[in-house]
N, C-alpha and C. Protein backbone atom coordinates (compact mmCIF):
# COMPACT_ATOMS: atom_id res chain seq x y z
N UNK A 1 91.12 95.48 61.43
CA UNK A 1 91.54 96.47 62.40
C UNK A 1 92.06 95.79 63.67
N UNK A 2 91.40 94.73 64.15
CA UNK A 2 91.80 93.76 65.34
C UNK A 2 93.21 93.38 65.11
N UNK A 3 93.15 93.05 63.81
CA UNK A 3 94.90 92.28 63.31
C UNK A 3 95.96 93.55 63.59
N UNK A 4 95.94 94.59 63.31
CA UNK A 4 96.74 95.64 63.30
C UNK A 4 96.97 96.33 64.66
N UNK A 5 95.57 96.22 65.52
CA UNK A 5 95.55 96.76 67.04
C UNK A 5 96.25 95.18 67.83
N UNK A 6 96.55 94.13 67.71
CA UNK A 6 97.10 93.21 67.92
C UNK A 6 98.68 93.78 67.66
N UNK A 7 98.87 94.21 66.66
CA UNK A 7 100.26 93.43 65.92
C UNK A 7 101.32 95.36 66.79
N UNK A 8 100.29 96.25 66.95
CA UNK A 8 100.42 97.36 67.21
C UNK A 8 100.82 96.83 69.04
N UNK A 9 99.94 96.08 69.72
CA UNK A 9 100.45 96.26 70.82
C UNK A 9 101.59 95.04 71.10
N UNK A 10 101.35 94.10 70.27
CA UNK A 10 102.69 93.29 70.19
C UNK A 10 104.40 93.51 70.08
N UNK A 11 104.33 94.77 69.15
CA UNK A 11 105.43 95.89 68.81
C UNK A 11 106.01 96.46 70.61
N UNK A 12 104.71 96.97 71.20
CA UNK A 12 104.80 97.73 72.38
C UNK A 12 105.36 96.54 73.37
N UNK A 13 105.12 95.52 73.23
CA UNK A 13 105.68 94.66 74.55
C UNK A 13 107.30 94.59 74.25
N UNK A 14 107.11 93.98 73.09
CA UNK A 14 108.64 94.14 72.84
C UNK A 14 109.39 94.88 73.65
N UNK A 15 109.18 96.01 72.47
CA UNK A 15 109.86 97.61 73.30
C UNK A 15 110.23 97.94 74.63
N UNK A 16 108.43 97.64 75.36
CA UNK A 16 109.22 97.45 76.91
C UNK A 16 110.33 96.58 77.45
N UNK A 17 110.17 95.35 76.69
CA UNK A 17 111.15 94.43 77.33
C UNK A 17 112.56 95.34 77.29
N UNK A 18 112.54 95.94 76.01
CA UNK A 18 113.71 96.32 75.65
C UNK A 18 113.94 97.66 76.60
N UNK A 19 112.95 98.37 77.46
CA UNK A 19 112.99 99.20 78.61
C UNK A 19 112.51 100.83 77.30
N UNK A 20 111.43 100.75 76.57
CA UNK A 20 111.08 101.57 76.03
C UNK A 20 109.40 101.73 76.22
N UNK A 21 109.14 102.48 77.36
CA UNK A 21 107.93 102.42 77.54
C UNK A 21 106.71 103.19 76.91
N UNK A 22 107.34 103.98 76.20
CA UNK A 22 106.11 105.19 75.85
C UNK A 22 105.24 104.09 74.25
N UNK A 23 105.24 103.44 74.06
CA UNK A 23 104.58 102.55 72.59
C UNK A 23 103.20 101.93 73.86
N UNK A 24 104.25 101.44 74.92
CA UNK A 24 102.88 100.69 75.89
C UNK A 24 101.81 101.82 76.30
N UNK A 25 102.33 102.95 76.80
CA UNK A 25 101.88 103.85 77.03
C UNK A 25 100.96 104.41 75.76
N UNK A 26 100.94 104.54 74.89
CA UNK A 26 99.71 104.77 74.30
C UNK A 26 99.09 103.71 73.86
N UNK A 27 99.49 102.14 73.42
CA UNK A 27 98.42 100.95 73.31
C UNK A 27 97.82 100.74 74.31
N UNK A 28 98.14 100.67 75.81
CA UNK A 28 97.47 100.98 77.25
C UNK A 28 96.35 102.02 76.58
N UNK A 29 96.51 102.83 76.43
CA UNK A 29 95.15 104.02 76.13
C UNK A 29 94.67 103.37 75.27
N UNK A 30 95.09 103.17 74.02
CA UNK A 30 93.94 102.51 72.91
C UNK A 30 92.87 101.46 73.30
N UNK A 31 93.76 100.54 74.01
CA UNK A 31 92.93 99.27 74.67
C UNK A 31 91.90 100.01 75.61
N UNK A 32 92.23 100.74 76.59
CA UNK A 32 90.90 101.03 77.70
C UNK A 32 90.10 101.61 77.27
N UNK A 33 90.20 102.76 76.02
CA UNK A 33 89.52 103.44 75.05
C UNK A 33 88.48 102.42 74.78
N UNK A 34 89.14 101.49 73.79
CA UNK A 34 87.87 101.06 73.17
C UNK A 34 86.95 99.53 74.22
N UNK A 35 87.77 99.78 75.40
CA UNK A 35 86.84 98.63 76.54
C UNK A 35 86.55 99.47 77.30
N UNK A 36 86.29 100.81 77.30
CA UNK A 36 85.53 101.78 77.78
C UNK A 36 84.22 102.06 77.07
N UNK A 37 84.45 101.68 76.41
CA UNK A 37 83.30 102.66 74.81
C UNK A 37 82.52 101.03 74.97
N UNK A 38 82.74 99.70 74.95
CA UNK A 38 82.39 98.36 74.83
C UNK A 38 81.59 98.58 76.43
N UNK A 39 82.22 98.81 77.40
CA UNK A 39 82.11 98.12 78.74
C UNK A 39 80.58 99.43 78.74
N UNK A 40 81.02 100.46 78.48
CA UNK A 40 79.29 101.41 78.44
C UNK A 40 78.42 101.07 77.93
N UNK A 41 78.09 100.70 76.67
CA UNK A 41 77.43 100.34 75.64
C UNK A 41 76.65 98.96 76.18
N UNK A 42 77.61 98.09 77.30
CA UNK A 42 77.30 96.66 77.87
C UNK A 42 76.30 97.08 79.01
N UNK A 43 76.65 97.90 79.49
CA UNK A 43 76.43 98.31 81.29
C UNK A 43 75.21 99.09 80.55
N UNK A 44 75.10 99.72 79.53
CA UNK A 44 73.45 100.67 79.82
C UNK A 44 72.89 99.43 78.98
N UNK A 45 72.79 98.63 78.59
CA UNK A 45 72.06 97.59 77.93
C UNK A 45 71.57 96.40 78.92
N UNK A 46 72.76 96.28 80.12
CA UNK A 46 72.21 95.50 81.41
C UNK A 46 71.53 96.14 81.95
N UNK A 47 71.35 97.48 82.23
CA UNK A 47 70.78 98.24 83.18
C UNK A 47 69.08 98.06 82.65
N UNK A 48 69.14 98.19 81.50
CA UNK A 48 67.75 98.53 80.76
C UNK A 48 66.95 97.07 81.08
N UNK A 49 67.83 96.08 80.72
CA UNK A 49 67.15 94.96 81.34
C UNK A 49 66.84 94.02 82.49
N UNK A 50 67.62 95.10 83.07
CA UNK A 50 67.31 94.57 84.76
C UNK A 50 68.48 93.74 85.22
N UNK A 51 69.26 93.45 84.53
CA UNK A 51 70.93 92.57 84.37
C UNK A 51 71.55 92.94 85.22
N UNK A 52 71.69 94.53 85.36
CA UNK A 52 72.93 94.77 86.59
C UNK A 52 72.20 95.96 87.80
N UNK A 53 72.48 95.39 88.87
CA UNK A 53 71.58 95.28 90.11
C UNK A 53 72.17 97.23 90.16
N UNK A 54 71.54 97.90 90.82
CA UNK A 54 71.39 99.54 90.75
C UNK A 54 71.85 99.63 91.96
N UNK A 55 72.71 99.83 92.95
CA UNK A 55 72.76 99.86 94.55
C UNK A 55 72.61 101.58 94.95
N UNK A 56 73.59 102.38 94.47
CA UNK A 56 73.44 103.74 95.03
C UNK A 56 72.86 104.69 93.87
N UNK A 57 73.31 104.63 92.31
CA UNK A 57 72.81 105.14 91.26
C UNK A 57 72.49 105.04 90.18
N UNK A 58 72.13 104.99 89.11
CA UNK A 58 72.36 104.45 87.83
C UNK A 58 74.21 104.51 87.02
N UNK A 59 74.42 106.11 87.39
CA UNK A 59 75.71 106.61 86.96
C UNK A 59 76.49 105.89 87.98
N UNK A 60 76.38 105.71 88.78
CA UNK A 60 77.57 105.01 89.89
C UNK A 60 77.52 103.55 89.84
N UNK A 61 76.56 103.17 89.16
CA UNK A 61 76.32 101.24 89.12
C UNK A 61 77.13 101.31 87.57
N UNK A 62 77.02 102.25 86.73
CA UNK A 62 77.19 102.08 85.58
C UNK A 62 79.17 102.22 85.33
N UNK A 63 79.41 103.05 85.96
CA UNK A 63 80.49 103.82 86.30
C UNK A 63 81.47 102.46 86.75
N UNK A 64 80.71 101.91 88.12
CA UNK A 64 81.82 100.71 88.50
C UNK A 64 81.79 99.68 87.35
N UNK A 65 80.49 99.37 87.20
CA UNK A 65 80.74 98.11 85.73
C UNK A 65 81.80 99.06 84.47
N UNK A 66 81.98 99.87 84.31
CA UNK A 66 82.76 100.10 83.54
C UNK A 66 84.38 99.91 83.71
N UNK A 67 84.72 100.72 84.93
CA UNK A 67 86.05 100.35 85.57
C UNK A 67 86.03 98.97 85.51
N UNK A 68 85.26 97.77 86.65
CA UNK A 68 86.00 96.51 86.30
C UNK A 68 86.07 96.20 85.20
N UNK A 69 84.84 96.22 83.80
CA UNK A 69 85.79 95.66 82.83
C UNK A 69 86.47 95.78 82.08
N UNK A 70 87.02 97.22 82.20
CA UNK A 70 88.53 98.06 81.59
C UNK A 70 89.32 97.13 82.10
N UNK A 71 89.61 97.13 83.54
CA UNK A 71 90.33 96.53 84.29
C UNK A 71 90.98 95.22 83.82
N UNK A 72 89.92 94.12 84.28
CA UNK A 72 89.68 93.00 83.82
C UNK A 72 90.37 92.74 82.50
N UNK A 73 90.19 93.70 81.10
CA UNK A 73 89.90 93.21 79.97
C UNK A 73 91.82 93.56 80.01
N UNK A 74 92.09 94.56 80.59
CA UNK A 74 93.26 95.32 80.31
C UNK A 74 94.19 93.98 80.94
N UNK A 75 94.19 93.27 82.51
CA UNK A 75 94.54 92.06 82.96
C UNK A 75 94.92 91.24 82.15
N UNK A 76 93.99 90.39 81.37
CA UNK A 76 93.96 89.88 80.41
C UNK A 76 94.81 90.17 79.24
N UNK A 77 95.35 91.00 78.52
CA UNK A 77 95.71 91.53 77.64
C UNK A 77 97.02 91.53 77.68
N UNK A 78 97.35 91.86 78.85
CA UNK A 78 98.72 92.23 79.28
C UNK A 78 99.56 90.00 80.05
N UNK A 79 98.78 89.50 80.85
CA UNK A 79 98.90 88.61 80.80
C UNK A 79 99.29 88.26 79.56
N UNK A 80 98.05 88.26 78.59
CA UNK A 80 98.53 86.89 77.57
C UNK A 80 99.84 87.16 76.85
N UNK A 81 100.22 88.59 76.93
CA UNK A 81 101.64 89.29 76.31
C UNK A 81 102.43 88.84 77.29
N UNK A 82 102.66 88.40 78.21
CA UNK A 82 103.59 87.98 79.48
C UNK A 82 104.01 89.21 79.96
N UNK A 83 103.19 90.49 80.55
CA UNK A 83 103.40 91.36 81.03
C UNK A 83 102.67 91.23 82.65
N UNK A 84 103.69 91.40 83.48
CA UNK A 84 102.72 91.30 85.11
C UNK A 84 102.80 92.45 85.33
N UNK A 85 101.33 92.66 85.43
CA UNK A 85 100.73 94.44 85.58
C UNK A 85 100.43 93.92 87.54
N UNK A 86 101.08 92.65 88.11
CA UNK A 86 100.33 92.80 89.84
C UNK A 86 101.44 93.16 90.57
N UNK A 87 102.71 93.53 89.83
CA UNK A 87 104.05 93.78 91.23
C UNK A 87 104.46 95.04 91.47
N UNK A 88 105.53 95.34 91.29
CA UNK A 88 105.94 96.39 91.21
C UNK A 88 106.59 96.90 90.11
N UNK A 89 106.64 96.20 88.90
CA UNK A 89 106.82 96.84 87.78
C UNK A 89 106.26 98.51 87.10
N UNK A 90 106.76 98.59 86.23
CA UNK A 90 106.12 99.58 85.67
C UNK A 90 104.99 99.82 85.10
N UNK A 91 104.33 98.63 84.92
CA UNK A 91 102.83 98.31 84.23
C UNK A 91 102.36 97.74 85.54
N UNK A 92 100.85 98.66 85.62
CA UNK A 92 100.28 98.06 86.73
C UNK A 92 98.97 98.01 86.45
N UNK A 93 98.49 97.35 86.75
CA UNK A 93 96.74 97.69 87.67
C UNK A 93 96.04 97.79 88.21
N UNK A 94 95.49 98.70 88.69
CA UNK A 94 94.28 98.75 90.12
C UNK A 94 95.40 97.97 91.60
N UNK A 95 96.44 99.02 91.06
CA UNK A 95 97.35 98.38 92.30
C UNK A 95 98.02 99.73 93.37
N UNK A 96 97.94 99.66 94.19
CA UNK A 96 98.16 100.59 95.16
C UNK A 96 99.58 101.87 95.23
N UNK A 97 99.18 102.77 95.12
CA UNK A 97 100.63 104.09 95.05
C UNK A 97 100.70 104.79 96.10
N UNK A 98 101.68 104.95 96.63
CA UNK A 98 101.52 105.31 98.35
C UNK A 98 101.83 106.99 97.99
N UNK A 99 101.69 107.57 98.97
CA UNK A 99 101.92 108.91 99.15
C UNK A 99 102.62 108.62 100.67
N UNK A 100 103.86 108.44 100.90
CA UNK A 100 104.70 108.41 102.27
C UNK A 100 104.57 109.47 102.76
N UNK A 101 104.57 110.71 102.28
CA UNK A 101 104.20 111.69 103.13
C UNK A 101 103.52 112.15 103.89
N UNK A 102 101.80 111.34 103.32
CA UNK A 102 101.11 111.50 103.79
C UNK A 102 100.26 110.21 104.60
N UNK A 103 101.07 109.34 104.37
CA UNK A 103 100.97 108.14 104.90
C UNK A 103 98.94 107.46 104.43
N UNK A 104 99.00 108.02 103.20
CA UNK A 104 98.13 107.63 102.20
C UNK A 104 98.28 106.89 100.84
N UNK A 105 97.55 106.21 100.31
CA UNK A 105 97.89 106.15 99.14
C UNK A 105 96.08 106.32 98.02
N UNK A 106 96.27 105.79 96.41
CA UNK A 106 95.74 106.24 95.71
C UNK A 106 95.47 104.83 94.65
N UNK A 107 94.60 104.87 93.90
CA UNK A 107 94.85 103.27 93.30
C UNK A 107 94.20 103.85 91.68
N UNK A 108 95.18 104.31 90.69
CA UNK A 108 94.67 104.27 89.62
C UNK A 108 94.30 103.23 88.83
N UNK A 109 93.62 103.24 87.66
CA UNK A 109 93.15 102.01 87.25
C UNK A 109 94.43 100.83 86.36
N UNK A 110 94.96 102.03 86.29
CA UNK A 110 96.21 101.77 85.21
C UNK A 110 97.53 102.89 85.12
N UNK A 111 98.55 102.15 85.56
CA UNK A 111 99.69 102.74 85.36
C UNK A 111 100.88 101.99 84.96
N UNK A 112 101.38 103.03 83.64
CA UNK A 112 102.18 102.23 83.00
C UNK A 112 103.65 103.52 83.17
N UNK A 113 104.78 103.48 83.82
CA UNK A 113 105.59 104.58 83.81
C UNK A 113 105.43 105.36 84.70
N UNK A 114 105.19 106.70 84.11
CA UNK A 114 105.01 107.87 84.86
C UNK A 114 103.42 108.27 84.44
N UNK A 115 102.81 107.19 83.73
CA UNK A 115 101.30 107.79 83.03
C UNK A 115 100.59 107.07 84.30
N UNK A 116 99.59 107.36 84.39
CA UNK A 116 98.63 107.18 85.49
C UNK A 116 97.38 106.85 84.59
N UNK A 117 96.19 106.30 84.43
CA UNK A 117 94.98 105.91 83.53
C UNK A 117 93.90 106.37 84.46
N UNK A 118 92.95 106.82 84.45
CA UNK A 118 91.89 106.71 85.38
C UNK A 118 90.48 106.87 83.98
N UNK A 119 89.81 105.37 84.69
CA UNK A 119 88.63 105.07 83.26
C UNK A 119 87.62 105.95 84.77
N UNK A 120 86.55 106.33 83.92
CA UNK A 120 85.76 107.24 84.42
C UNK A 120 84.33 107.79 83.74
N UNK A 121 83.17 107.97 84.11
CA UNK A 121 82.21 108.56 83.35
C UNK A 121 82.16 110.13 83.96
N UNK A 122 82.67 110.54 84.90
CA UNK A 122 83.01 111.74 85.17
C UNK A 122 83.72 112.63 84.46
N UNK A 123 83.53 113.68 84.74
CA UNK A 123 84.62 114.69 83.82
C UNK A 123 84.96 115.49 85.35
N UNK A 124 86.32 114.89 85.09
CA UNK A 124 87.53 115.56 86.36
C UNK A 124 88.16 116.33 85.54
N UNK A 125 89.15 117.21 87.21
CA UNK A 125 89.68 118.31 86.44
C UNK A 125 90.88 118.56 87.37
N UNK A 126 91.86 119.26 87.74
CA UNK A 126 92.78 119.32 88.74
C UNK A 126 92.56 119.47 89.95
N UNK A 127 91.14 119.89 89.94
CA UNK A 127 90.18 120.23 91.49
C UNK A 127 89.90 119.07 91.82
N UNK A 128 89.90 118.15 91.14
CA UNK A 128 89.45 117.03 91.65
C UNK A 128 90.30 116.28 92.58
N UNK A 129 89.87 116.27 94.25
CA UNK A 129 90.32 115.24 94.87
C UNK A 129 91.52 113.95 94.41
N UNK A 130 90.91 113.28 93.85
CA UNK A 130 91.29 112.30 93.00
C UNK A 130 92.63 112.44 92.20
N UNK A 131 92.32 113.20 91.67
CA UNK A 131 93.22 113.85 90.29
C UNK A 131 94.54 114.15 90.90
N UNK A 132 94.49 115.29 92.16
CA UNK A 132 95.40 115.69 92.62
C UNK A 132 95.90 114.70 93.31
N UNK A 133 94.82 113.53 94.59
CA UNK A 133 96.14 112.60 94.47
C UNK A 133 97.03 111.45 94.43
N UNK A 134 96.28 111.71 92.83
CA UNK A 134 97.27 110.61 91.61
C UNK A 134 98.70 111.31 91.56
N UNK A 135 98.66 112.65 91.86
CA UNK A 135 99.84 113.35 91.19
C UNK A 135 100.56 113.60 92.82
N UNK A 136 100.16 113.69 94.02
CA UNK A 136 100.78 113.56 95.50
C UNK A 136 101.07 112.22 95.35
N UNK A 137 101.00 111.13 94.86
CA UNK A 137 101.96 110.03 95.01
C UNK A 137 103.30 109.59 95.11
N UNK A 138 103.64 109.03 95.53
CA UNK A 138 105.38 108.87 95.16
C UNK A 138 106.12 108.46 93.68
N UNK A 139 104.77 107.92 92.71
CA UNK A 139 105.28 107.39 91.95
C UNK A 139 105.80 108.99 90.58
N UNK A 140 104.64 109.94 91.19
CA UNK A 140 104.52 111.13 90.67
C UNK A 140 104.43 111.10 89.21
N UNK A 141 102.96 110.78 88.57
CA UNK A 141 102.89 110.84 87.06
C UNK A 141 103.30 112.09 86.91
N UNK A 142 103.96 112.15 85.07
CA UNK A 142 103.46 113.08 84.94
C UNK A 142 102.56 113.93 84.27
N UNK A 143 101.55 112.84 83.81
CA UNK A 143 100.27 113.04 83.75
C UNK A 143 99.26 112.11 83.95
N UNK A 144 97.97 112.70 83.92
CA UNK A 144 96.86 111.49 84.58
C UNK A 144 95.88 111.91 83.24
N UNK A 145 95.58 110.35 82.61
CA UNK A 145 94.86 110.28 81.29
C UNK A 145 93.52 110.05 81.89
N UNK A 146 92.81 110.71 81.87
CA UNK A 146 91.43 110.15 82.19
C UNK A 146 90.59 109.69 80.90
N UNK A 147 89.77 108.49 80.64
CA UNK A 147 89.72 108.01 79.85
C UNK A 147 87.94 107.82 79.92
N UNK A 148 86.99 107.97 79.17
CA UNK A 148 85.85 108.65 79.73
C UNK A 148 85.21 107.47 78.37
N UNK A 149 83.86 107.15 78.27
CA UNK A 149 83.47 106.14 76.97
C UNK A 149 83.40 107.74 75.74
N UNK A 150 83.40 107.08 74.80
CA UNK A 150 83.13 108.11 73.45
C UNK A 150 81.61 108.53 73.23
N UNK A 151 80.54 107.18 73.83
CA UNK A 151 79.30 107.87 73.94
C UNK A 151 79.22 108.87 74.68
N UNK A 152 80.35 109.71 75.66
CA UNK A 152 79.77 111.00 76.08
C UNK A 152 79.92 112.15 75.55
N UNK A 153 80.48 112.01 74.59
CA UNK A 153 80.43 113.30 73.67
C UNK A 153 81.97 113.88 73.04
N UNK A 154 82.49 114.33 72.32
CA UNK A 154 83.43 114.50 71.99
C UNK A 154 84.45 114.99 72.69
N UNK A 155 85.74 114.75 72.53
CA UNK A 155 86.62 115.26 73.52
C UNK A 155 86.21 114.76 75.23
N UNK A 156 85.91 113.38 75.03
CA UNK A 156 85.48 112.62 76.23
C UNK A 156 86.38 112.47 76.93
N UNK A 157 87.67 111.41 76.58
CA UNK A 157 89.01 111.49 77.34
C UNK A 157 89.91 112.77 76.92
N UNK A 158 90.67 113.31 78.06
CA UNK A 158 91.59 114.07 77.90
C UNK A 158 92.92 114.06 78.84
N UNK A 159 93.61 114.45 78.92
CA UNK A 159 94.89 114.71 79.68
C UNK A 159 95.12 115.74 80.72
N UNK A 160 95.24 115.39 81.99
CA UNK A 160 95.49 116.37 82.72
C UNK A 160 97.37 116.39 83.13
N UNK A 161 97.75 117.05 82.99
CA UNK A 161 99.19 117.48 83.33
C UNK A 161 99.65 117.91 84.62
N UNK A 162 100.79 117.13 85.23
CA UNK A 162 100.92 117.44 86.47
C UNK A 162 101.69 119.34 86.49
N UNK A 163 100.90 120.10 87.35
CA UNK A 163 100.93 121.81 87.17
C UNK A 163 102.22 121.58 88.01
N UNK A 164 103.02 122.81 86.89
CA UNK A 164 104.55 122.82 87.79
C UNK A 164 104.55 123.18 89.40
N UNK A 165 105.99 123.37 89.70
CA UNK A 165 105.69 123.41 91.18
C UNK A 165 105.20 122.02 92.51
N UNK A 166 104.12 121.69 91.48
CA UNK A 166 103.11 120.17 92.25
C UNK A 166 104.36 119.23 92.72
N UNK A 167 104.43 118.82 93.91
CA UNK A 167 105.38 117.98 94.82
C UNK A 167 104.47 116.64 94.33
């Protein structure tokens, strides 16, 4: 399965080179998927043994160890493909999206295009702060994948869609 999720996102770099982004756009999801589902499974197994230090919560200590090593693992991945997710390309990470309007910006975990990634043990929703503004950015997804581990229950990650009208 490794050989095929390899040879699957190998296909996708290509493509981009060739300025076809939507293949990255869902191997981007596959990859944080399953270093979401890895990075949980790691983080409640440190926790239990005293491994990773607790500062404000269990869910919020657990929550950040998960983001960095989506992050991290996703870095990595994209590097060794000769993809720079740190400029201003279309593949990014944990890299800054301004909202000029509001002379704010927003830092999803992952954005590849117009997709936005946000790894998360929360279940967001359009109410969410956050959510909304991934989508007040300039880069204006037009949608925000929130990507949640599979130990939380089915239909963990889902898709939120930027609601018409939304500037």
């Amino acid at each position: 399965m490794r050989y095929l999720d390899d040879l699957r996102f190998d296909r996708a770099t290509v493509m981009l080179r060739h300025g076809e982004v939507r293949p990255m756009q869902t191997e981007t999801y596959r990859l944080m998927q399953a270093s979401a589902d890895k990075a949980y499974t790691e983080g409640l197994r440190r926790i239990k043994s005293g491994r990773l230090k607790i500062r404000m919560s269990v869910p919020e200590t657990l929550g950040n160890f998960v983001d960095r090593s989506v992050r991290g693992e996703l870095r990595e991945r994209y590097s060794n493909s000769g993809i720079d997710a740190s400029g201003s390309g279309p593949v990014r990470v944990n890299r800054r999206e301004n909202n000029s309007s509001e002379g704010t910006f927003r830092r999803p975990d992952a954005r590849v295009d117009d997709v936005a990634y946000d790894v998360t043990i929360a279940n967001k929703t359009l109410k969410t702060l956050q959510i909304r503004g991934f989508f007040a950015t300039d880069f204006s997804p037009a949608v925000v994948v929130n990507i949640r581990p599979s130990q939380l229950g089915p239909d963990s990650s889902y898709i939120i869609t930027r609601p018409r009208g939304l500037k």
